[in-house]
C-alpha atoms as a PDB file:
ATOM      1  CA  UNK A   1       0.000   0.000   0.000  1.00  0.00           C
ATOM      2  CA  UNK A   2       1.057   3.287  -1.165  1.00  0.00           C
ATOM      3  CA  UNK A   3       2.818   6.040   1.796  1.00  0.00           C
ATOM      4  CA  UNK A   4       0.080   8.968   1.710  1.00  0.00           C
ATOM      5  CA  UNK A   5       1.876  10.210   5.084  1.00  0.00           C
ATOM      6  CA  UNK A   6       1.844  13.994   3.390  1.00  0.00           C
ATOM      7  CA  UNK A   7      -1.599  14.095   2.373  1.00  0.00           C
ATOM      8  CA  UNK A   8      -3.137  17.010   4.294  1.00  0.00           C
ATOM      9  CA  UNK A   9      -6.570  14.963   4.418  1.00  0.00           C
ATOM     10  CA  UNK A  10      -5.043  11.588   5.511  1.00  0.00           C
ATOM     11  CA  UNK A  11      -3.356  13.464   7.983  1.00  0.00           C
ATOM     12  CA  UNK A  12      -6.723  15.275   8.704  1.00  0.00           C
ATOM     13  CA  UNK A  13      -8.346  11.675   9.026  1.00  0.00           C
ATOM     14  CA  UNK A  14      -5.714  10.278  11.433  1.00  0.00           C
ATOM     15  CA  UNK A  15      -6.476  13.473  13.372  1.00  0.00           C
ATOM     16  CA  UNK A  16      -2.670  14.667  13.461  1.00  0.00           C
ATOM     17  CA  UNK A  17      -4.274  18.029  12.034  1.00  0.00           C
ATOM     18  CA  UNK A  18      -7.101  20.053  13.902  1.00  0.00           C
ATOM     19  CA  UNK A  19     -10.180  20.439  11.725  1.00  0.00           C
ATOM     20  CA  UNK A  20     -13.725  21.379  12.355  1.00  0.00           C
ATOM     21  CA  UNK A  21     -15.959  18.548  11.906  1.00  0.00           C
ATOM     22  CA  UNK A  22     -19.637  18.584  10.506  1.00  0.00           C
ATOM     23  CA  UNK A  23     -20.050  14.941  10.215  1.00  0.00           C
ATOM     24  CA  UNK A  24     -17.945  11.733  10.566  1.00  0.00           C
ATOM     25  CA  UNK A  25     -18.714   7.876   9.878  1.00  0.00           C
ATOM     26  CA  UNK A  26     -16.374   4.751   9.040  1.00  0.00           C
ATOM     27  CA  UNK A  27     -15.847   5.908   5.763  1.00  0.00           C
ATOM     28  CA  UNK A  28     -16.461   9.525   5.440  1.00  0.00           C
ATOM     29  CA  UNK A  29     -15.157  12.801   6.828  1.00  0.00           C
ATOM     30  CA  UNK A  30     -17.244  16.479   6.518  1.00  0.00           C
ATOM     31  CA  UNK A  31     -15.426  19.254   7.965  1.00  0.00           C
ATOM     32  CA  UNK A  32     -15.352  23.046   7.358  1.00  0.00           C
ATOM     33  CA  UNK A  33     -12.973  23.906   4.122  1.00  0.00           C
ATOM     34  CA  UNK A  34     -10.439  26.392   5.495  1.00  0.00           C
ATOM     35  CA  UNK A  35     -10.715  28.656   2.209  1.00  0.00           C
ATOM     36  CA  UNK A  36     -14.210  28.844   2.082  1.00  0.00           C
ATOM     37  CA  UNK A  37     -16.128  29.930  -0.929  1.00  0.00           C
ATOM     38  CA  UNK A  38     -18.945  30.948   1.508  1.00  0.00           C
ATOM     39  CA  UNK A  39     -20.490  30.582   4.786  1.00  0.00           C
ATOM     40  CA  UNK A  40     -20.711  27.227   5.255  1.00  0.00           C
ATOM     41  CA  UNK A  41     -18.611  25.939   2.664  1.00  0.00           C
ATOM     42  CA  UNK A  42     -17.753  22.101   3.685  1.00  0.00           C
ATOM     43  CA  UNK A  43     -15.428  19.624   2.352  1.00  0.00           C
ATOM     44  CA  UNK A  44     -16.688  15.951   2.645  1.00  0.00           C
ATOM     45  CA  UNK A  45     -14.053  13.294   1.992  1.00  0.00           C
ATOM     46  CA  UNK A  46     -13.448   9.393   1.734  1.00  0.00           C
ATOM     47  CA  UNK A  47     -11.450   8.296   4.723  1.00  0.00           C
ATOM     48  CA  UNK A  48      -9.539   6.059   2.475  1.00  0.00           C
ATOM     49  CA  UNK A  49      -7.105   7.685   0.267  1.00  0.00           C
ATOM     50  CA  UNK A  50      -8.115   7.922  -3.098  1.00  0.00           C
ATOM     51  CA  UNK A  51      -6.305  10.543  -5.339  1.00  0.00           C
ATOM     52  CA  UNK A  52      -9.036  10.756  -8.187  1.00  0.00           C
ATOM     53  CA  UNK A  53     -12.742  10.220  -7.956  1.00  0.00           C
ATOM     54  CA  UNK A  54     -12.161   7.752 -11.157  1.00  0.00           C
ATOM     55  CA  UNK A  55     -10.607   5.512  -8.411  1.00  0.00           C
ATOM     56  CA  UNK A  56     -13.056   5.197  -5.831  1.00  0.00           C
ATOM     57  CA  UNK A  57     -15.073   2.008  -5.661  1.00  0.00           C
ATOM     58  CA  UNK A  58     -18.791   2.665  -6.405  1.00  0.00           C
ATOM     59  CA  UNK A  59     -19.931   1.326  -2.328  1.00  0.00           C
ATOM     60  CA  UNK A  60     -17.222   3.488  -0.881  1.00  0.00           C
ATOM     61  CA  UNK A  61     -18.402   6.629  -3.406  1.00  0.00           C
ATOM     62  CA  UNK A  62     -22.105   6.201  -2.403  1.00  0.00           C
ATOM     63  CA  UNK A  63     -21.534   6.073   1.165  1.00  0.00           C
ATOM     64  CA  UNK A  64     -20.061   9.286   0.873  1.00  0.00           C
ATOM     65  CA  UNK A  65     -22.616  10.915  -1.595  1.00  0.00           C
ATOM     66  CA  UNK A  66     -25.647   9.316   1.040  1.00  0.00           C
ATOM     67  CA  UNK A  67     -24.667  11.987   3.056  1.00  0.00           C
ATOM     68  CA  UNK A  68     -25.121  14.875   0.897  1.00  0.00           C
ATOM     69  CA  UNK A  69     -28.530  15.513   0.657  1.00  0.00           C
ATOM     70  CA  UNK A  70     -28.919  15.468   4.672  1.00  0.00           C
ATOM     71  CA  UNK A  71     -25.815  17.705   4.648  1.00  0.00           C
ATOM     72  CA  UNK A  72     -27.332  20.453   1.866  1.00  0.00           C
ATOM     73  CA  UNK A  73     -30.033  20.792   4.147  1.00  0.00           C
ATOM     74  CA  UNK A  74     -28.729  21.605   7.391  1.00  0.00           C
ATOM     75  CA  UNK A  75     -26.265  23.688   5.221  1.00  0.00           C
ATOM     76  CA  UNK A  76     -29.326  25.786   3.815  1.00  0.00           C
ATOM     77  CA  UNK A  77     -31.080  25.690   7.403  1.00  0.00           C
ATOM     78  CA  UNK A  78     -28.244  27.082   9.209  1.00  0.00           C
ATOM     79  CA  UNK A  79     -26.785  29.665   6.734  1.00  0.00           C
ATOM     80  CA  UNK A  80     -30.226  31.004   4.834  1.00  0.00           C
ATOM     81  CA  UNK A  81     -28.921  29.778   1.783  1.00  0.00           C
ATOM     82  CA  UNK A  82     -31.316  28.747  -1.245  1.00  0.00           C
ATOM     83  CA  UNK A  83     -29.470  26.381  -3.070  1.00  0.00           C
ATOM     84  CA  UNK A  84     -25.802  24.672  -2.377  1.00  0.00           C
ATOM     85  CA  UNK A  85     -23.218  23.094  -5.397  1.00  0.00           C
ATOM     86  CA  UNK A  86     -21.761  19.981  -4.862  1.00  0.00           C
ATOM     87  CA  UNK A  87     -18.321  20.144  -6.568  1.00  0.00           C
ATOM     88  CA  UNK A  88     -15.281  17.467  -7.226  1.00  0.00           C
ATOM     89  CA  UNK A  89     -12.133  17.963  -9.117  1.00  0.00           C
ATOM     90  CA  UNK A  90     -10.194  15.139 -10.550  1.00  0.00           C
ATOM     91  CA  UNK A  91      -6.438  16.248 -11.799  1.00  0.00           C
ATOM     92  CA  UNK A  92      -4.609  19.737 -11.870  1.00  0.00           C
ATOM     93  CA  UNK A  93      -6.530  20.906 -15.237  1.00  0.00           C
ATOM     94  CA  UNK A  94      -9.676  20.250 -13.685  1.00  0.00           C
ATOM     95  CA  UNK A  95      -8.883  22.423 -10.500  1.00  0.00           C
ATOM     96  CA  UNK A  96      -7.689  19.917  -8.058  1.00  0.00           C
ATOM     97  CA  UNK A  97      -5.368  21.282  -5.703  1.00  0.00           C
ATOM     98  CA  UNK A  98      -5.253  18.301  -3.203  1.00  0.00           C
ATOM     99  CA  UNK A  99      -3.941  14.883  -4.212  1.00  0.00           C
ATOM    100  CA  UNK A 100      -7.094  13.009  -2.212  1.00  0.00           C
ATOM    101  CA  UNK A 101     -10.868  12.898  -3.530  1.00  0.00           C
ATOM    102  CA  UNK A 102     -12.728  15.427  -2.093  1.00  0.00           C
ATOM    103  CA  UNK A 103     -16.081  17.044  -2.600  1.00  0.00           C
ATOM    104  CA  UNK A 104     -17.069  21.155  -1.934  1.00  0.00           C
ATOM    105  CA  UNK A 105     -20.626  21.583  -0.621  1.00  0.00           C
ATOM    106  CA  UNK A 106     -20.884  25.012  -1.220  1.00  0.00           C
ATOM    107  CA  UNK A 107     -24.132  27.095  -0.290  1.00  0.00           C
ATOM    108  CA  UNK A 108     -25.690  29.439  -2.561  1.00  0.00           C
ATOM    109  CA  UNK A 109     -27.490  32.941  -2.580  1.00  0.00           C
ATOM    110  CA  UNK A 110     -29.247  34.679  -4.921  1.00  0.00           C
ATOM    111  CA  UNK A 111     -26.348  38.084  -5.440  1.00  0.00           C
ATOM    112  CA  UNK A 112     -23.883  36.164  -3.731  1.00  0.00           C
ATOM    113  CA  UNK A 113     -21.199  36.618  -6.226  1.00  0.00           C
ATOM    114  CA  UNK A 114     -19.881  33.410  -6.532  1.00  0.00           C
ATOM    115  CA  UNK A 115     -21.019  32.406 -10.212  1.00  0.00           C
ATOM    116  CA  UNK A 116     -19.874  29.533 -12.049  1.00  0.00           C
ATOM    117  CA  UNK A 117     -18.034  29.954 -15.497  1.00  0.00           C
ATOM    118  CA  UNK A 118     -20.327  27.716 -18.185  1.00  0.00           C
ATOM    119  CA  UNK A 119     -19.941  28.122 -21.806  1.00  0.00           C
ATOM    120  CA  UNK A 120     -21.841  25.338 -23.490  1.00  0.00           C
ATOM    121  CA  UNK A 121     -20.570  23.989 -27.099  1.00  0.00           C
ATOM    122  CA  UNK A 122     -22.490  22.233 -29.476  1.00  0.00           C
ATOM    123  CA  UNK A 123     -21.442  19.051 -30.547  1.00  0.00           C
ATOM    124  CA  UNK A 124     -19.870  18.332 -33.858  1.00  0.00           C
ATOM    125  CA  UNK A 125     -22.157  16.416 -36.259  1.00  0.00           C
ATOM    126  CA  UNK A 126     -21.787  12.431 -35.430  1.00  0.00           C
ATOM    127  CA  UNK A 127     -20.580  13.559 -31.413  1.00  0.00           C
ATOM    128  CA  UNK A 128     -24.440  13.409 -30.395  1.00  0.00           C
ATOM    129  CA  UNK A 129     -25.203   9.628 -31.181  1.00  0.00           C
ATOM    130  CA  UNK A 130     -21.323   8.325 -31.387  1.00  0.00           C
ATOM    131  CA  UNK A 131     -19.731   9.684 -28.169  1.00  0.00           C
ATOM    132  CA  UNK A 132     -22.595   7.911 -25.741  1.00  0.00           C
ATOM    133  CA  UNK A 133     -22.133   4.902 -27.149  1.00  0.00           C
ATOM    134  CA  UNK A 134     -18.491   5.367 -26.767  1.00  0.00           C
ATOM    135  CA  UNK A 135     -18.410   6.061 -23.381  1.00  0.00           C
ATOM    136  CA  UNK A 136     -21.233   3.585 -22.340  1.00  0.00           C
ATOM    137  CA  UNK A 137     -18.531   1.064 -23.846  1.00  0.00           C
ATOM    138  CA  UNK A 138     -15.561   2.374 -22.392  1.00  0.00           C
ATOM    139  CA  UNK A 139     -17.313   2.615 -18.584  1.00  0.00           C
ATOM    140  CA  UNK A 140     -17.803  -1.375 -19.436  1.00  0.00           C
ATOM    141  CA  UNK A 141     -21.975  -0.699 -19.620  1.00  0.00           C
ATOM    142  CA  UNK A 142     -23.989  -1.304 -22.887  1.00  0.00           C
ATOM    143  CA  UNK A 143     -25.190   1.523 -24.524  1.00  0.00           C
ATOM    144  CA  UNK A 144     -29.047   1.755 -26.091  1.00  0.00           C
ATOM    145  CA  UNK A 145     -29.749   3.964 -28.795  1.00  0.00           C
ATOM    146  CA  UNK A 146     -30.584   7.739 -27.743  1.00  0.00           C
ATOM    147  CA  UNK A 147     -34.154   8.486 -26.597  1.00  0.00           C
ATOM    148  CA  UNK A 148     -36.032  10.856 -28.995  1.00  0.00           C
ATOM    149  CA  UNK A 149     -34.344  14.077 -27.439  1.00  0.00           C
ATOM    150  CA  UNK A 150     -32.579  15.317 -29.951  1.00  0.00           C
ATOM    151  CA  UNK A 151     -30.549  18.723 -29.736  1.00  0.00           C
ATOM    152  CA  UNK A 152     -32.045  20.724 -32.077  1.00  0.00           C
ATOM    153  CA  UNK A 153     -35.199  20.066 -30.323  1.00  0.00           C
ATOM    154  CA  UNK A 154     -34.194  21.359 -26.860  1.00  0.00           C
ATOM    155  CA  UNK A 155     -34.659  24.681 -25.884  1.00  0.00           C
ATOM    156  CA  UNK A 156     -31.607  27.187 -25.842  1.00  0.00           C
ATOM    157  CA  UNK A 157     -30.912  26.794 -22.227  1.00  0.00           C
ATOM    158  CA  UNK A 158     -30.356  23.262 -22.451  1.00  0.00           C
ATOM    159  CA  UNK A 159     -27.021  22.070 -23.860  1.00  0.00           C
ATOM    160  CA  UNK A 160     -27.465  18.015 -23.495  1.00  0.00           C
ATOM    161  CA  UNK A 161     -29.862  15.699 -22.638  1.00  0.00           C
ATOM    162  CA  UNK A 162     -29.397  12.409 -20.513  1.00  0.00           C
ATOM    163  CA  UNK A 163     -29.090   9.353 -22.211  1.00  0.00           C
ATOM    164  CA  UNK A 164     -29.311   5.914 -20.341  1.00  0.00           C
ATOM    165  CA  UNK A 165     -26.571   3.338 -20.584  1.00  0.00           C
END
């Protein structure tokens, strides 16, 4: 098994580093994010070390994600926010700053600055019905043909629809 005697959450977990918990269990730590985005903001990790959210095993990444819909709400309740994100980052170009799977729950105001940068594409011609399949292959799932949704038929705010695997 691989040292992770650095990582700031292991050591977090193995409590050699103070940390203000929200919530704790077997497998998952919630604690206050030191940088916070706003009021509120949490962090809610694996305990086991994981260093991309492509490596966690599905039982260990759904005991985690149980917790975040009782964790939104006391996050709303307590700070008066409307709405909360739940964010992960997996590798440096996607933002990840910390070498160990961890998600933001991050409340939300109307006005409250934050924002989200979102510039939606189009796909090329072929990318609608060949890159589902793709990936439905690749993830080791079969892949159905796309329901009727089509996206030229969506409306303008809508950049994709779900298709099931």
């Amino acid at each position: 098994m691989a040292d992770h005697s650095d990582c700031i959450f292991c050591r977090i977990v193995r409590k050699e580093l103070p940390c203000a918990v929200v919530f704790e269990d077997e497998v998952m730590l919630a604690f206050m994010d030191i940088g916070p985005l706003a009021e509120g903001h949490l962090l809610a990790i694996p305990k086991p070390h994981y260093a991309k959210v492509s490596d966690v095993p599905a039982d260990v990444m759904a005991a985690v994600a149980a917790h975040f819909p009782r964790l939104g709400r006391a996050l709303k309740a307590v700070t008066g926010a409307t709405g909360f994100n739940v964010l992960a980052n997996e590798g440096k170009v996607a933002g990840q700053e910390v070498g160990h799977v961890h998600f933001h729950l991050i409340p939300r105001a109307a006005e409250d600055g934050l924002g989200y940068r979102w510039n939606p594409r189009k796909y090329p011609p072929g990318a609608w019905t060949s890159l589902p399949r793709s990936i439905a292959r690749c993830s080791g799932r079969t892949h159905s043909a796309p329901s009727g949704v089509m996206p030229h038929t969506l409306p303008n705010k809508f950049s994709c629809a779900f298709v099931s695997c």
